[in-house]
Protein backbone atom coordinates (compact mmCIF):
# COMPACT_ATOMS: atom_id res chain seq x y z
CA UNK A 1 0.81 -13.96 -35.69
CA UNK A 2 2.96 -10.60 -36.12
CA UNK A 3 4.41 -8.75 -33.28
CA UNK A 4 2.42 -6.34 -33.96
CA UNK A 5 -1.18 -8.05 -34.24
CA UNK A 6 0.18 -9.45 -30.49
CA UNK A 7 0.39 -6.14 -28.95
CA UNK A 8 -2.41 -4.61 -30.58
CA UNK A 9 -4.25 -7.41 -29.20
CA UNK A 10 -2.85 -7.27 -25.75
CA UNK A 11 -3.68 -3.46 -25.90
CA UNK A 12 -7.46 -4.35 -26.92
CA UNK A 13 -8.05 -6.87 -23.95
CA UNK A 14 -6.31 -4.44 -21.39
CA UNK A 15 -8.73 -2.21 -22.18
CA UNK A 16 -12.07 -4.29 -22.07
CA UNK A 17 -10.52 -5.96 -18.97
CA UNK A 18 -9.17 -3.05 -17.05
CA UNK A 19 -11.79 -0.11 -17.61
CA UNK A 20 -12.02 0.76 -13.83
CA UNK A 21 -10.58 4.27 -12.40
CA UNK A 22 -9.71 4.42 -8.90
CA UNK A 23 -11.90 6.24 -6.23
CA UNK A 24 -10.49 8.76 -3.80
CA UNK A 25 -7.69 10.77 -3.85
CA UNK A 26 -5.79 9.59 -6.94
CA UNK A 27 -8.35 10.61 -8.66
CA UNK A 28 -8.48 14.29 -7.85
CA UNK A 29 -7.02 17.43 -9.60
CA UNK A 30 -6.37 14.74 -12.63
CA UNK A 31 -6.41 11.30 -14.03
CA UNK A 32 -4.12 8.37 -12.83
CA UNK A 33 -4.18 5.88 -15.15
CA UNK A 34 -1.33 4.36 -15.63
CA UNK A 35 -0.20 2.91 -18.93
CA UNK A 36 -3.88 3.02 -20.24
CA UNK A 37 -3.49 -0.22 -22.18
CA UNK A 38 -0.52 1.14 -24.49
CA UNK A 39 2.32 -0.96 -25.47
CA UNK A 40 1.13 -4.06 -24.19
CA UNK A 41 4.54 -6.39 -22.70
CA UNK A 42 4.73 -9.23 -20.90
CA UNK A 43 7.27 -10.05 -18.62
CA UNK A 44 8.21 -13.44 -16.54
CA UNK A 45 12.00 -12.11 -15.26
CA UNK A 46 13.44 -10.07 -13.21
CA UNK A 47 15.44 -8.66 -16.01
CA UNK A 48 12.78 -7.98 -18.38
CA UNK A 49 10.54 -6.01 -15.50
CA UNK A 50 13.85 -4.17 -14.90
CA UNK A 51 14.40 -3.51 -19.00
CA UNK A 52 10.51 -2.79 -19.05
CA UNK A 53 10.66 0.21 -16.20
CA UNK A 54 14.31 1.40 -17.49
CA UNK A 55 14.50 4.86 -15.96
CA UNK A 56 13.21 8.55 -17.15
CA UNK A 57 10.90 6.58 -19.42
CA UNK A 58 7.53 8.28 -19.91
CA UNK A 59 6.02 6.71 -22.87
CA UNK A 60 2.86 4.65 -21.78
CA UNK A 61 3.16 1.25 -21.26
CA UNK A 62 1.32 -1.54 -19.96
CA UNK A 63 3.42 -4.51 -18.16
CA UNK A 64 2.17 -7.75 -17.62
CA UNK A 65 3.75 -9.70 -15.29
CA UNK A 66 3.59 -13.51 -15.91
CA UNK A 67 4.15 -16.56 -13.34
CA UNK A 68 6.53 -16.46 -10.00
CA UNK A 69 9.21 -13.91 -10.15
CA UNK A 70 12.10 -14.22 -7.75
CA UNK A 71 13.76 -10.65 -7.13
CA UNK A 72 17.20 -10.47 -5.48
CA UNK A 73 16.74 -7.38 -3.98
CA UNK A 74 15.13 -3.70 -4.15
CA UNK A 75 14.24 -3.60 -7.97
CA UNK A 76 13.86 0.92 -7.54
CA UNK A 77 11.88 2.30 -10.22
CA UNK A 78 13.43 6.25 -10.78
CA UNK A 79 11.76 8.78 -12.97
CA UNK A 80 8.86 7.32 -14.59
CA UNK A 81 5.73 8.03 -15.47
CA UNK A 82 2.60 6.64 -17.11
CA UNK A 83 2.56 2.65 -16.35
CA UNK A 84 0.84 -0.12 -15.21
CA UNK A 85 1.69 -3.45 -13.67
CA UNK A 86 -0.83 -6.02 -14.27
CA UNK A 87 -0.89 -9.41 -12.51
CA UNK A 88 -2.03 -12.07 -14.81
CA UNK A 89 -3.87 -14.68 -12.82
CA UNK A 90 -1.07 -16.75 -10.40
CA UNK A 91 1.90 -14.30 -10.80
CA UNK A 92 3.85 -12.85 -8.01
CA UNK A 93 6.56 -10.95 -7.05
CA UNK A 94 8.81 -12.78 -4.47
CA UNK A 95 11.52 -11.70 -2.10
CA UNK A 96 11.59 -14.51 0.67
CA UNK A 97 15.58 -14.48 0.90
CA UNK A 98 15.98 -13.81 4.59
CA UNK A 99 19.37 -11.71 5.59
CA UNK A 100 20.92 -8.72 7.42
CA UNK A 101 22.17 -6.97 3.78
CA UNK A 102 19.90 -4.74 3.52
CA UNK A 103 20.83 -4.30 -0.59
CA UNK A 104 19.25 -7.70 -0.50
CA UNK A 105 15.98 -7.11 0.84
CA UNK A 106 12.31 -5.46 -0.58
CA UNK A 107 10.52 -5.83 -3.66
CA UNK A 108 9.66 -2.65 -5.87
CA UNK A 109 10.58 0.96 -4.90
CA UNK A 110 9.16 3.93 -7.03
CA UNK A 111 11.20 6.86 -6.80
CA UNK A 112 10.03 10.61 -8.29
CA UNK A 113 7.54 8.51 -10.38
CA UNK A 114 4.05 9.72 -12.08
CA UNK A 115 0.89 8.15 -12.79
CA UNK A 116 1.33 4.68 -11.80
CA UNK A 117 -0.71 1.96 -11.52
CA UNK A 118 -0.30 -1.65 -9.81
CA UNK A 119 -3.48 -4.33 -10.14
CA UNK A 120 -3.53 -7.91 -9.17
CA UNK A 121 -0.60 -7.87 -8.10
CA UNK A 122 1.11 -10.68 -5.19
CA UNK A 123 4.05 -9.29 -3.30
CA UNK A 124 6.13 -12.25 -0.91
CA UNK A 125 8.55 -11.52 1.59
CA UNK A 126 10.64 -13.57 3.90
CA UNK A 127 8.91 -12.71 7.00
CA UNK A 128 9.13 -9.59 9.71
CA UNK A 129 12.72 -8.73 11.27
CA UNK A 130 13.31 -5.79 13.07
CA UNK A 131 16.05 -4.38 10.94
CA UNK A 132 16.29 -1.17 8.68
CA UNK A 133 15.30 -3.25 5.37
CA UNK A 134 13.28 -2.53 2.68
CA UNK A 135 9.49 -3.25 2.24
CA UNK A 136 7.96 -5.34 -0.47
CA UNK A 137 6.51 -1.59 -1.81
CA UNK A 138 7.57 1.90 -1.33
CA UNK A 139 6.11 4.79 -2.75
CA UNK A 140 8.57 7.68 -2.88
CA UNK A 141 8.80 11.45 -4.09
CA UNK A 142 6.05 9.91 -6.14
CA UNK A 143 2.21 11.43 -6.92
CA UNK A 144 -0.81 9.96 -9.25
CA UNK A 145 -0.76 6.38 -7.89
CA UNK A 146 -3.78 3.78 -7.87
CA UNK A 147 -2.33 0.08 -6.24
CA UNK A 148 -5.37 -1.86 -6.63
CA UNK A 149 -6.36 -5.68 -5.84
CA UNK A 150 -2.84 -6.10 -4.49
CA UNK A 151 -2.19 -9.33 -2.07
CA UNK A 152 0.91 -8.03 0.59
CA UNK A 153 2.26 -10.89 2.04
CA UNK A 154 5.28 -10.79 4.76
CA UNK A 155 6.83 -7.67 4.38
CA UNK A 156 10.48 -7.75 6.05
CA UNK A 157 9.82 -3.92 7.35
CA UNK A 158 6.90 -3.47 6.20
CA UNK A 159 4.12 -4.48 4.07
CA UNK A 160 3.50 -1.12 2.07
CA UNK A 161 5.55 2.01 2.73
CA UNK A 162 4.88 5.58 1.47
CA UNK A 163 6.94 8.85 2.10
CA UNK A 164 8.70 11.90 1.07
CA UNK A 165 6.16 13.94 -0.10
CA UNK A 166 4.38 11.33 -1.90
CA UNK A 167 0.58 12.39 -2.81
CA UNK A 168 -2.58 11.88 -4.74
CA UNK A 169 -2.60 8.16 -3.66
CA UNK A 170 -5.21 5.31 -3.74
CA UNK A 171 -5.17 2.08 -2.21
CA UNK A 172 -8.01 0.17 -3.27
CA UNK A 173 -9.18 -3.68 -2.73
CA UNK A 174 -5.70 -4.92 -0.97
CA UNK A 175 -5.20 -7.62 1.27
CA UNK A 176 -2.42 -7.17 3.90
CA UNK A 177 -1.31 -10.38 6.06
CA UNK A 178 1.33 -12.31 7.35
CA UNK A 179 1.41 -15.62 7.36
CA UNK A 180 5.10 -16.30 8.67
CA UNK A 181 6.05 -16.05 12.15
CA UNK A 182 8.61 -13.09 12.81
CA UNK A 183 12.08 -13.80 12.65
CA UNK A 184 14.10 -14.19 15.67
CA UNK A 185 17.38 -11.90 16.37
CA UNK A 186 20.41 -13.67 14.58
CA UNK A 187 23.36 -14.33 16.64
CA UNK A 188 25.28 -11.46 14.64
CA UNK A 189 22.81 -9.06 14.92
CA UNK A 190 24.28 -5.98 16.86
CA UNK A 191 21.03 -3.92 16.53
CA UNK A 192 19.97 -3.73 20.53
CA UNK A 193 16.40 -2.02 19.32
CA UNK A 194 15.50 -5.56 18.04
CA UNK A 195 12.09 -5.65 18.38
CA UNK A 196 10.78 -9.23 17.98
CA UNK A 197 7.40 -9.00 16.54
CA UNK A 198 8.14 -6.62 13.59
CA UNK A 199 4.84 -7.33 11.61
CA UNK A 200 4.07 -3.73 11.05
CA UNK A 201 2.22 -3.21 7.61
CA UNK A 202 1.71 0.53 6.38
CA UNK A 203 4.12 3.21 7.38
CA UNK A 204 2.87 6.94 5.62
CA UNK A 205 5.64 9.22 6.47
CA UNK A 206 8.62 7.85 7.70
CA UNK A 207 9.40 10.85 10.01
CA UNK A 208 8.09 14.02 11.88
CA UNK A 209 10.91 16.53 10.52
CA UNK A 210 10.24 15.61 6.71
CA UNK A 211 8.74 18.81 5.60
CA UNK A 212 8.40 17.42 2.20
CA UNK A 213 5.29 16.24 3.40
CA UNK A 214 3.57 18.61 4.17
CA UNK A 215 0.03 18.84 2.93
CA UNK A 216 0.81 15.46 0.96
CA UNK A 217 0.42 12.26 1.48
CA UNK A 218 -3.47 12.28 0.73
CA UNK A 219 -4.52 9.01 0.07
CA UNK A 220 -7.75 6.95 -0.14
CA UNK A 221 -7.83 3.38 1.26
CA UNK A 222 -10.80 1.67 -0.23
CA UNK A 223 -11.88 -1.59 0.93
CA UNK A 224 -8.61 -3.37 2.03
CA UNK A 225 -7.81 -5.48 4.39
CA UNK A 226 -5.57 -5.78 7.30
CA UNK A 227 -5.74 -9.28 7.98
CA UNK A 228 -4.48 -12.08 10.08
CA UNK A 229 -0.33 -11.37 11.36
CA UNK A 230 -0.77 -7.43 11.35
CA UNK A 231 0.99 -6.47 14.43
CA UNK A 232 0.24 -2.75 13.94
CA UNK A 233 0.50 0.38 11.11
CA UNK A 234 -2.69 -0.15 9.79
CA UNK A 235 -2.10 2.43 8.80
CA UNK A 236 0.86 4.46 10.65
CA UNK A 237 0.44 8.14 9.39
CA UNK A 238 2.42 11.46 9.46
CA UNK A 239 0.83 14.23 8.08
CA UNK A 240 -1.29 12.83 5.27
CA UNK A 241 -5.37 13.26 4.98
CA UNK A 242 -6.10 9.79 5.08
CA UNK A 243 -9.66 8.31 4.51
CA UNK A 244 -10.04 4.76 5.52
CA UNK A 245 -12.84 3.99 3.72
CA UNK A 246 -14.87 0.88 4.77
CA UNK A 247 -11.65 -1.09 5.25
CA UNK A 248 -11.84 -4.61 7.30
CA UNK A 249 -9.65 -5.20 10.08
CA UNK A 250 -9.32 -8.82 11.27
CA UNK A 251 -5.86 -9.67 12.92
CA UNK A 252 -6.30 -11.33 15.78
CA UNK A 253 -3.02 -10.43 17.26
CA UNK A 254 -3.16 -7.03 16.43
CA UNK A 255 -1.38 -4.63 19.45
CA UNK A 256 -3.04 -1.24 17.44
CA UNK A 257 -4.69 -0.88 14.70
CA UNK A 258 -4.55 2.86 13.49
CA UNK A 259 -1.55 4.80 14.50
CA UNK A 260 -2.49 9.04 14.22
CA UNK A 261 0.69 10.91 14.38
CA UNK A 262 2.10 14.06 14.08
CA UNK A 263 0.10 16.59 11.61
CA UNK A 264 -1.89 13.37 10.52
CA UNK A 265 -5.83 14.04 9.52
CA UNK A 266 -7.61 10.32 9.52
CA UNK A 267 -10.88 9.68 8.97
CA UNK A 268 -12.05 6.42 8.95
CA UNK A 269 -15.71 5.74 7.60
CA UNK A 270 -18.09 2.48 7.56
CA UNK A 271 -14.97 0.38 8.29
CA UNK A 272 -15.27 -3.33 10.52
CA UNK A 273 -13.37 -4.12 13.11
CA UNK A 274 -13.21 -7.64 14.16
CA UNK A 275 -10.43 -7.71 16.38
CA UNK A 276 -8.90 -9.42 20.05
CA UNK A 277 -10.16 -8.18 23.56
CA UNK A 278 -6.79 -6.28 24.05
CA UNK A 279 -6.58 -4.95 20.52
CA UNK A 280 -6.40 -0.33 20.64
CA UNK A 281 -8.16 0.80 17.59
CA UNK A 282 -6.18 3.70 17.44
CA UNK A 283 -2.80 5.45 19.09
CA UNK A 284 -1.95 9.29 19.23
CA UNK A 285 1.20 11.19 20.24
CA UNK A 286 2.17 10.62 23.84
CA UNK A 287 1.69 13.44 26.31
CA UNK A 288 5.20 13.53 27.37
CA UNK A 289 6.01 15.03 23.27
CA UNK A 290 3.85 18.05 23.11
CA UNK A 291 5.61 19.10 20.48
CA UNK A 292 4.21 16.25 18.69
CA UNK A 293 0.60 16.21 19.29
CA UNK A 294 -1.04 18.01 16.91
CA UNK A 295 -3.44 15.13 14.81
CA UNK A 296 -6.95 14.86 14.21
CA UNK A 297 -8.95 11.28 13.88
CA UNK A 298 -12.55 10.66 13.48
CA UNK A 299 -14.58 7.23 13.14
CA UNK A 300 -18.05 7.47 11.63
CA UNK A 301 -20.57 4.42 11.37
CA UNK A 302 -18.36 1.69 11.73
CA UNK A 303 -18.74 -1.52 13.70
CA UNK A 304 -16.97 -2.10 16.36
CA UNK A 305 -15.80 1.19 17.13
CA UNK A 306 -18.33 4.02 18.24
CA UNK A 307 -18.62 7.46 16.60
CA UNK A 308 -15.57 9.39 17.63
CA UNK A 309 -13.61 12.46 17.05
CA UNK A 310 -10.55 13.75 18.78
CA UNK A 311 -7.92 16.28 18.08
CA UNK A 312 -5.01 18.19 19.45
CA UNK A 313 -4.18 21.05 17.11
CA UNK A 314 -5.40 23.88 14.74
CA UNK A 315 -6.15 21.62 11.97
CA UNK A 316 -9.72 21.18 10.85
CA UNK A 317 -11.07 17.63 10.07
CA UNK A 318 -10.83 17.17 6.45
CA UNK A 319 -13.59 16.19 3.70
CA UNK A 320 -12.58 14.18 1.07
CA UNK A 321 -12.93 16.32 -1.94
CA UNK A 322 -14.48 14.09 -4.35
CA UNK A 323 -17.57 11.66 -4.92
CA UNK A 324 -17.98 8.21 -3.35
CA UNK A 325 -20.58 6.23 -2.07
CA UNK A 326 -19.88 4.38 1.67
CA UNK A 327 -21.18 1.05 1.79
CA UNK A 328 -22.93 0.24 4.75
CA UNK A 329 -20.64 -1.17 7.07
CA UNK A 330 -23.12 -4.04 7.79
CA UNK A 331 -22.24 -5.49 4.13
CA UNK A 332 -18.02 -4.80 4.14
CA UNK A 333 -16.71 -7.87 5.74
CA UNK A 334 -18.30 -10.01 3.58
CA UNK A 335 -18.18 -7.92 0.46
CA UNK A 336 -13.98 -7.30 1.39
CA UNK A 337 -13.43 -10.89 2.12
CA UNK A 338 -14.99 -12.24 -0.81
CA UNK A 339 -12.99 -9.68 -3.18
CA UNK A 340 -9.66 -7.77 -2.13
CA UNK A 341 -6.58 -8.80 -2.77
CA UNK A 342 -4.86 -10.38 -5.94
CA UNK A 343 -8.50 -11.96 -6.49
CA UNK A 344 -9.14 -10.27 -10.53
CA UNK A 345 -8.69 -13.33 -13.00
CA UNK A 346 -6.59 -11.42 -16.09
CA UNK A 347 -5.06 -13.94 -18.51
CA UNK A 348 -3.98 -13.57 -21.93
């Protein structure tokens, strides 16, 4: 068979296999979809995902990523726009190499990129260690992204970062978890902060001066899954309009689940929370910053949480701005279980 019979058949199952458009905020003001089946690659290296997302590249493209890919550090993505990275069925993206160089540590970064979109898609880390390293995803100066049926697994930061002004974001059908136990502090580690139970999943906005982010940050999390190991940031938000959107929470060592912080707007809507007797659902800005309390937070027909709202600020609770059904939050935990993470069967 030709080259080109292979990609235009690639292109032709990509797009009877991968016809659905995220909810929520990506899909608002615009379309994100990603590489829309165009220029079908596969790729089962390190190299050849580097060579396949080679920087200021625009022309639409549509990776697949093939079998167990070992990354030796941070692959950062700069400058593009229009692509997709689809899991075939058993890939993954691996980082497990545990160490204090940082230039070693983290998966994917995507840096001023546009219209992205990551499906079925397994990200592995070493484990959690208090140290400034990088996660196994970070969105970044970045807008128009779906991540969708994604599988996080041991994030050495963090599970799933965004920040910088990042926007128009939806996070649909992902699994979060860890299943190592944190690291310990090494005997050269000078860092007296070391906190020893780093398993903290989803940081949106990494601080309260970034004005960048201001009025960004919107995202939509749609049926995922903070799972068994999450510590906390489930998510941890700065400014963002975020709508949790009937999202199962079932760590059973969770300290907090949903972390409101400064200028954040969270709504979280027929979500489940099956959590331990000492587990806080949610955390605002401590008294002793005023500065920093100004949030808003609402829960509406979940389980195991009552109705709530609470706010200190001006702000008015947001309404997501486009259509979506809630499921009843009777059906999620079975419905979420049974279907997020890396869990769509794509083979070639």
């Amino acid at each position: 068979m030709k080259l080109r019979d292979i990609m235009l058949m690639l292109a032709f199952m990509a797009t009877v296999s991968l016809t659905a458009q995220p909810v929520g905020w990506a899909s608002v003001g615009g379309t994100t979809d990603g590489g829309q089946g165009q220029n079908a690659v596969v790729v089962g290296t390190a190299d050849e995902l580097r060579q396949a997302l080679a920087q200021n590249d625009s022309t639409p493209c549509t990776i697949y990523l093939r079998g167990r890919i070992s990354l030796p550090g941070l692959l950062r993505v700069k400058s593009v726009a229009n692509k997709s990275l689809i899991g075939l069925t058993g890939s993954a993206l691996v980082n497990d190499r545990y160490t204090l160089d940082k230039d070693s540590t983290g998966i994917l970064l995507f840096d001023r990129c546009r219209n992205i979109v990551l499906r079925n898609i397994t990200f592995i880390g070493p484990g959690a260690f208090d140290r400034d390293a990088n996660d196994n995803l970070c969105v970044s100066r970045s807008e128009r992204i779906w991540v969708d049926h994604c599988d996080f697994q041991d994030g050495m930061d963090g599970n799933f970062d965004c920040n910088a002004g990042s926007d128009l974001i939806t996070v649909s059908w992902c699994r979060f978890r860890y299943l190592r136990e944190p690291w310990p502090k090494l005997a050269d580690d000078t860092n007296d902060d070391h906190n020893s139970d780093h398993r903290f999943s989803c940081l949106w906005g990494s601080n309260d001066r970034d004005q960048r982010c201001v009025g960004r940050l919107r995202t939509t999390f749609d049926h995922c899954w903070w799972d068994e190991g999450c510590r906390a940031r489930m998510p941890f938000v700065r400014f963002g309009s975020i709508h949790l959107l009937n999202c199962l929470y079932a760590s059973s060592i969770a300290s907090v689940c949903i972390q409101a912080r400064f200028r954040s707007n969270v709504l979280a809507e027929g979500c489940v929370f099956r959590l331990g007797e000492d587990t806080r659902l949610f955390q605002t800005p401590s008294s002793s910053k005023p500065e920093l309390r100004d949030y808003n937070i609402r829960f509406r027909r979940c389980l195991g949480a009552d109705d709530h709202e609470e706010r200190y600020g001006d702000a008015d609770y947001f309404a997501p701005p486009y259509r979506y059904s809630a499921q009843p939050a009777s059906d999620v935990e079975a419905t979420v279980r049974a279907s997020a993470g890396a869990t769509l069967d794509i083979t070639l």
